[in-house]
C-alpha atoms as a PDB file:
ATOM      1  CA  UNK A   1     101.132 188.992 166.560  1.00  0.00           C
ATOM      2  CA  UNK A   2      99.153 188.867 170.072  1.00  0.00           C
ATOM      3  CA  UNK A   3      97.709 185.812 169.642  1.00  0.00           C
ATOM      4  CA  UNK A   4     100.883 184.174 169.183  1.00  0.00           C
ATOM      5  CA  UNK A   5     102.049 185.885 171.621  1.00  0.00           C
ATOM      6  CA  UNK A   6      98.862 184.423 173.606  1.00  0.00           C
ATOM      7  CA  UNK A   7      99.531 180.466 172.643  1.00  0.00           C
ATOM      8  CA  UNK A   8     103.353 180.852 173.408  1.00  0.00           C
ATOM      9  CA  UNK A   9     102.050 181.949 177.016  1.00  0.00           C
ATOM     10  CA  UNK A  10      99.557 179.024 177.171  1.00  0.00           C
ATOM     11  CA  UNK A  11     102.015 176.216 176.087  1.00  0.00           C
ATOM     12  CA  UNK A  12     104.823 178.171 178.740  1.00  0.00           C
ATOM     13  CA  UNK A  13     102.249 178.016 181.299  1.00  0.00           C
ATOM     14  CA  UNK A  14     101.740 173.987 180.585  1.00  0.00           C
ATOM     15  CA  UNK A  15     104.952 173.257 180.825  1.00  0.00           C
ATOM     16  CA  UNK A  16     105.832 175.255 183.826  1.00  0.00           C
ATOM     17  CA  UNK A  17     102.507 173.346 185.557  1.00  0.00           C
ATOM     18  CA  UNK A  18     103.525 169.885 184.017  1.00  0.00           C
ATOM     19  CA  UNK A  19     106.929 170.017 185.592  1.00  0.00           C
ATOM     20  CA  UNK A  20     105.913 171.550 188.921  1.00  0.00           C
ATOM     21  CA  UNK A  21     103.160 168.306 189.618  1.00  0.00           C
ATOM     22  CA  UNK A  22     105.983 165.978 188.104  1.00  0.00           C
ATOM     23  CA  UNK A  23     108.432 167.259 191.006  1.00  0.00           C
ATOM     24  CA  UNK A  24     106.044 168.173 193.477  1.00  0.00           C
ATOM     25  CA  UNK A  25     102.677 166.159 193.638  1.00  0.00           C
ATOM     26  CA  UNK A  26     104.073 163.177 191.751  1.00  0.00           C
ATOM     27  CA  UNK A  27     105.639 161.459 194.818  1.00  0.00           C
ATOM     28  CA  UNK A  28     102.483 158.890 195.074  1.00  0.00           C
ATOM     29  CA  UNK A  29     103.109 154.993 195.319  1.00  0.00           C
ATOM     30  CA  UNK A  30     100.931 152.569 195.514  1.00  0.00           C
ATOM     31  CA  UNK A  31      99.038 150.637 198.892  1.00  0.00           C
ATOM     32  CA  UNK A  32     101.711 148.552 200.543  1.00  0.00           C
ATOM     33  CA  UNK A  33     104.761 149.981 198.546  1.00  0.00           C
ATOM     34  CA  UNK A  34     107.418 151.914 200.887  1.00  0.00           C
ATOM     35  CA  UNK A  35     107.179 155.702 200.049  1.00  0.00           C
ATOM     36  CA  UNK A  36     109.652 157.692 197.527  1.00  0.00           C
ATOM     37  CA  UNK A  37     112.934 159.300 198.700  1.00  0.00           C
ATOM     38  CA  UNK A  38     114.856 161.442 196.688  1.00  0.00           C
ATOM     39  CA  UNK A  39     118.687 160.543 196.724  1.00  0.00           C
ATOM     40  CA  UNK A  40     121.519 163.612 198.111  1.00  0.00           C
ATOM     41  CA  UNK A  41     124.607 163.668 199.311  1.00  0.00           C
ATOM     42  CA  UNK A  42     123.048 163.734 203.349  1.00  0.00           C
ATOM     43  CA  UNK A  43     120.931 160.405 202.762  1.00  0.00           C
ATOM     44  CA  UNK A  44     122.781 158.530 200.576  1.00  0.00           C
ATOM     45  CA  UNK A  45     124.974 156.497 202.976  1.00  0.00           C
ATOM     46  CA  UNK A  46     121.712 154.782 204.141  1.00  0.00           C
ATOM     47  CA  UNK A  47     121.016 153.949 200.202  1.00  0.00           C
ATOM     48  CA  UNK A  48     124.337 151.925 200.685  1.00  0.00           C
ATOM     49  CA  UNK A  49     123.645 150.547 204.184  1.00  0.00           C
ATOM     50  CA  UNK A  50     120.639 148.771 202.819  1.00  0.00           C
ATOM     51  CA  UNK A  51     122.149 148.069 199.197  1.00  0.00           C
ATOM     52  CA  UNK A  52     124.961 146.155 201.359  1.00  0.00           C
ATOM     53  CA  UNK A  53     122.860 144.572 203.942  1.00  0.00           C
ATOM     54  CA  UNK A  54     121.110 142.618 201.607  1.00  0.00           C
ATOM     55  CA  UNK A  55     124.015 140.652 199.983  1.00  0.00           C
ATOM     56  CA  UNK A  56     121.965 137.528 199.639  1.00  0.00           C
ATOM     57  CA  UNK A  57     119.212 139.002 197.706  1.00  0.00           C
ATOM     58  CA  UNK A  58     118.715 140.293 194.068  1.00  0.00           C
ATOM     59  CA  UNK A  59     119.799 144.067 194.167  1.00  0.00           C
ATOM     60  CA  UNK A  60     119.215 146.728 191.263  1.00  0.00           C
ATOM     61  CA  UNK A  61     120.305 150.473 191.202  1.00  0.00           C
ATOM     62  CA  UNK A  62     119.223 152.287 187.712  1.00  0.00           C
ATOM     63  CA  UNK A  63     119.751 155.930 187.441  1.00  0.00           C
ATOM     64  CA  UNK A  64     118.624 157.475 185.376  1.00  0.00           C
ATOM     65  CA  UNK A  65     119.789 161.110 184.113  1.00  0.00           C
ATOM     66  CA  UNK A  66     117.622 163.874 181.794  1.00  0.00           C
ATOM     67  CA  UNK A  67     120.904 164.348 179.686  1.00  0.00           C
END
């Protein structure tokens, strides 16, 4: 019973440290590219200032939800 008790802790402890570097350290882009912003209700009127301003270009928005 305690080592399965062990290897449920291991795999809970990977998955808590796989999600924290997905939503903490893995903000990184590559040379050139314009960093990472994450979208809320306070910064998302610039998201349609520049989605607008750029009528005569080829525009994409995906979201994408976990559900």
């Amino acid at each position: 019973m305690k080592r399965k008790v062990i290897i449920f802790g291991a795999v809970l402890a990977g998955i808590v440290s796989l999600a924290f570097y997905y939503y903490y350290w893995g903000s990184t882009v590559p040379n050139g590219q314009q960093p990472l912003i994450r979208l809320n209700s306070s910064n998302l009127s610039s998201l349609k200032d520049a989605f607008n301003g750029s009528a005569n270009s080829v525009r994409v928005v995906v979201m994408l939800s976990p559900t």
